[in-house]
N, C-alpha and C. Protein backbone atom coordinates (compact mmCIF):
# COMPACT_ATOMS: atom_id res chain seq x y z
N UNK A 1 14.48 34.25 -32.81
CA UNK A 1 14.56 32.80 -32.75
C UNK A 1 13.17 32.23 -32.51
N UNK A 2 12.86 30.97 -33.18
CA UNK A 2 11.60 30.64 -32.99
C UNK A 2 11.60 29.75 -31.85
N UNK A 3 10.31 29.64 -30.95
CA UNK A 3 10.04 28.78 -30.07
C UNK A 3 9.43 27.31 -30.57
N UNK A 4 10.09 26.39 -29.43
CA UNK A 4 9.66 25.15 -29.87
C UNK A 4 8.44 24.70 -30.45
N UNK A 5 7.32 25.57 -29.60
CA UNK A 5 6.29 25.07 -30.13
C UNK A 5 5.58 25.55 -31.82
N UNK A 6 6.52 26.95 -32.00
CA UNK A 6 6.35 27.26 -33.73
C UNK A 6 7.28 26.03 -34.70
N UNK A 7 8.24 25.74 -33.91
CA UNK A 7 9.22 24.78 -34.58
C UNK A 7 8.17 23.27 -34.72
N UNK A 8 7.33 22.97 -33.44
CA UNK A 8 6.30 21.63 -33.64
C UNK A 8 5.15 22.37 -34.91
N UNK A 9 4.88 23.20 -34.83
CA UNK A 9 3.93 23.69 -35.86
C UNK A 9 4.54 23.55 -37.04
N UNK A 10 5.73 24.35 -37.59
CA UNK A 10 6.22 23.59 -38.35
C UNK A 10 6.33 21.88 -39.15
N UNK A 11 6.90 21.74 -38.07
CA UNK A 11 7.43 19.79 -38.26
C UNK A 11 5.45 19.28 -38.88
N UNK A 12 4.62 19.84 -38.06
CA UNK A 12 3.18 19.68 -38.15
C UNK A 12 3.02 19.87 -39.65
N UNK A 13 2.89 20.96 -40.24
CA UNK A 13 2.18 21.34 -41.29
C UNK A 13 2.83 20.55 -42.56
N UNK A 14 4.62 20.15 -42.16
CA UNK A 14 5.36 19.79 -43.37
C UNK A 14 4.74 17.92 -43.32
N UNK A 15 4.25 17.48 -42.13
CA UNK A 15 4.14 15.89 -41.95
C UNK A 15 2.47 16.05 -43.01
N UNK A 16 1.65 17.10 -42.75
CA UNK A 16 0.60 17.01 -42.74
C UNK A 16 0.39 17.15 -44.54
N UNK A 17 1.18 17.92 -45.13
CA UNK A 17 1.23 18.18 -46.35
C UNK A 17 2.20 16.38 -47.30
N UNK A 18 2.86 16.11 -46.71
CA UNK A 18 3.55 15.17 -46.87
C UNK A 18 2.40 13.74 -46.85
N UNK A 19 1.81 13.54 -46.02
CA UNK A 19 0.76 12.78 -46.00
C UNK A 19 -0.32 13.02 -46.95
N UNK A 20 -1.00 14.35 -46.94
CA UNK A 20 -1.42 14.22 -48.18
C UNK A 20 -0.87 14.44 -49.86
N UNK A 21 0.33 14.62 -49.95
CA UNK A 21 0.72 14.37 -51.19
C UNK A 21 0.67 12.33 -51.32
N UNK A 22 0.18 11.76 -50.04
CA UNK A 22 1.06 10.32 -49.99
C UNK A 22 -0.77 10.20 -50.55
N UNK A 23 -1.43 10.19 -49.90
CA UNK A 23 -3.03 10.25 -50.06
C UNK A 23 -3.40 10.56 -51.56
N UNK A 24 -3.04 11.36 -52.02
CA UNK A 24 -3.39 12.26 -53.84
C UNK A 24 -2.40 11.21 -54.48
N UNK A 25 -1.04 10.45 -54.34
CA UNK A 25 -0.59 10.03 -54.91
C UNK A 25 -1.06 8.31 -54.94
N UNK A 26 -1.73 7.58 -53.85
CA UNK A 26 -2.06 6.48 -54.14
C UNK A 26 -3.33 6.60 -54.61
N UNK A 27 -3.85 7.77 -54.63
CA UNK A 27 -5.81 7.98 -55.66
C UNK A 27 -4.92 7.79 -56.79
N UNK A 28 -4.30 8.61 -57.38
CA UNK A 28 -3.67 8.86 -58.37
C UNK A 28 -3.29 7.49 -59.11
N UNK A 29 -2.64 7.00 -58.52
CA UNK A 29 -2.05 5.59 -59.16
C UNK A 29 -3.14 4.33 -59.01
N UNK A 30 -4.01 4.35 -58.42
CA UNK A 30 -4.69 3.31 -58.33
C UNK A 30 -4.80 2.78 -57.23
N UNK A 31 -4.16 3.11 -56.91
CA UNK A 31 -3.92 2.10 -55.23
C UNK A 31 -4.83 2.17 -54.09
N UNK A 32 -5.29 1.04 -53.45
CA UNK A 32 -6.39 1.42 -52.26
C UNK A 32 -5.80 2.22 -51.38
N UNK A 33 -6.43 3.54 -50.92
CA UNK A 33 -6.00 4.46 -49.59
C UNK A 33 -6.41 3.59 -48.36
N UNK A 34 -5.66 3.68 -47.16
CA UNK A 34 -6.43 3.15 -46.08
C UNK A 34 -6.92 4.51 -45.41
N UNK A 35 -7.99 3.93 -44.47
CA UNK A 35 -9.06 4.73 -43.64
C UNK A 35 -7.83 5.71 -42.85
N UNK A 36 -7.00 5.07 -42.22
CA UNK A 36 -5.94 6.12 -41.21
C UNK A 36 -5.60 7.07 -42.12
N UNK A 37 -4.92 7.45 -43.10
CA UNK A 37 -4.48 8.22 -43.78
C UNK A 37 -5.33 9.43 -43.89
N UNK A 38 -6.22 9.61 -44.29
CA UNK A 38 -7.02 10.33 -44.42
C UNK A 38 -7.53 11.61 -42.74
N UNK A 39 -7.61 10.08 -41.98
CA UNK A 39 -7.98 10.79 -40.36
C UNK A 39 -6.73 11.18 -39.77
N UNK A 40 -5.62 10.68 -40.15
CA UNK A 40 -4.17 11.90 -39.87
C UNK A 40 -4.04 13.41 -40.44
N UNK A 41 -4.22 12.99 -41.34
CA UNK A 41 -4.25 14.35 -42.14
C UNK A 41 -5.08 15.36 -41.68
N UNK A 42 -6.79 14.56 -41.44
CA UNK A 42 -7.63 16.25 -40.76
C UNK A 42 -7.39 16.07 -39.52
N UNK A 43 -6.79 15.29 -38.71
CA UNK A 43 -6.44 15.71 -37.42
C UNK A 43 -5.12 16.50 -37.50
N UNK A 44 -4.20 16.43 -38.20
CA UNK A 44 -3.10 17.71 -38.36
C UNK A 44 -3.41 19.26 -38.87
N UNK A 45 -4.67 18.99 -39.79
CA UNK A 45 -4.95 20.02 -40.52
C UNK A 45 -5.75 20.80 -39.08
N UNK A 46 -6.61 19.99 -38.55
CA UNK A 46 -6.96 20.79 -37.63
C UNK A 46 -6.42 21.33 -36.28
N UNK A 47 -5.00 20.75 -35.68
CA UNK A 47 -4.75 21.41 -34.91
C UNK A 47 -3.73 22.33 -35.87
N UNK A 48 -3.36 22.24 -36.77
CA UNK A 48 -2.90 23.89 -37.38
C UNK A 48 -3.92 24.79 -37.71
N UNK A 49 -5.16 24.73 -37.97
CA UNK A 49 -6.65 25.46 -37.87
C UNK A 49 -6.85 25.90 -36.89
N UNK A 50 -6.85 25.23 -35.39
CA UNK A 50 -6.91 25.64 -34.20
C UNK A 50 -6.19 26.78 -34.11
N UNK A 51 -4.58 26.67 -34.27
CA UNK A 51 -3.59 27.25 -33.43
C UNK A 51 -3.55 29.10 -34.79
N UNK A 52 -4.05 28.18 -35.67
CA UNK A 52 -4.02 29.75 -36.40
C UNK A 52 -4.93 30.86 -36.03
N UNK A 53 -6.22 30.20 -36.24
CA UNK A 53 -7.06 31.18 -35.44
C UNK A 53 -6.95 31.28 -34.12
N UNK A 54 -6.30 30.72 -33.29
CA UNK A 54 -5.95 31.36 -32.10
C UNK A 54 -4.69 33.05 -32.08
N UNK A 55 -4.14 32.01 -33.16
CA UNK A 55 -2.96 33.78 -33.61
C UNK A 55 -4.00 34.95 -33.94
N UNK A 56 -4.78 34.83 -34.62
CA UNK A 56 -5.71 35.79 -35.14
C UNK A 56 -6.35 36.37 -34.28
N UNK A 57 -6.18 35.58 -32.84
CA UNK A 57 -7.62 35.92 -31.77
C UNK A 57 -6.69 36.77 -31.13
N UNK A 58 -5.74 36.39 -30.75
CA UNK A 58 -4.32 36.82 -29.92
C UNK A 58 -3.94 38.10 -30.35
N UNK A 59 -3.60 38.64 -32.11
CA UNK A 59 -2.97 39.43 -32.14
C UNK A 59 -4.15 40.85 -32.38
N UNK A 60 -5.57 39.64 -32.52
CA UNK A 60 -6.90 41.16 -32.36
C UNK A 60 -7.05 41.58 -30.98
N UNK A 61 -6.56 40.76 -30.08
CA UNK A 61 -6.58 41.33 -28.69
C UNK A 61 -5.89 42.66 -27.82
N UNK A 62 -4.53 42.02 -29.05
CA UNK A 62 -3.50 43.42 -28.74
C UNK A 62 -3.93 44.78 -28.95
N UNK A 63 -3.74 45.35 -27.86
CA UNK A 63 -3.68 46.86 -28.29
C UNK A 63 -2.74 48.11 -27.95
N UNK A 64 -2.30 49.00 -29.43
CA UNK A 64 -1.07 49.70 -29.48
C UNK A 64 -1.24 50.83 -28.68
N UNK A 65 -0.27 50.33 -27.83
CA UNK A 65 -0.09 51.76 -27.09
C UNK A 65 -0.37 51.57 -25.62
């Protein structure tokens, strides 16, 4: 079972991808982007950047046996 906070990582990455399809789709059409849009997105992108390389740091720490 996953823990809440993989379940917020989740909800995270799907808002963060969702926003930028919203971002690529008003370039796309013409439409002015506003300034927030953009600074949501690398602030989501980066705390899923954070928390990944923290997994990476975490599971090089482990050792078998």
């Amino acid at each position: 079972m996953k823990s809440t906070f993989d379940l917020m990582r989740l909800w995270a990455m799907l808002t963060g991808l969702a926003l930028a399809v919203w971002y690529f789709g008003e370039l796309w059409l013409g439409a002015k982007a506003t300034e927030t849009l953009p600074m949501l997105i690398a602030a989501i992108g980066g705390f899923e950047l954070f928390h990944y390389a923290q997994d990476i740091l975490i599971k090089r720490g482990r050792t078998n046996g």
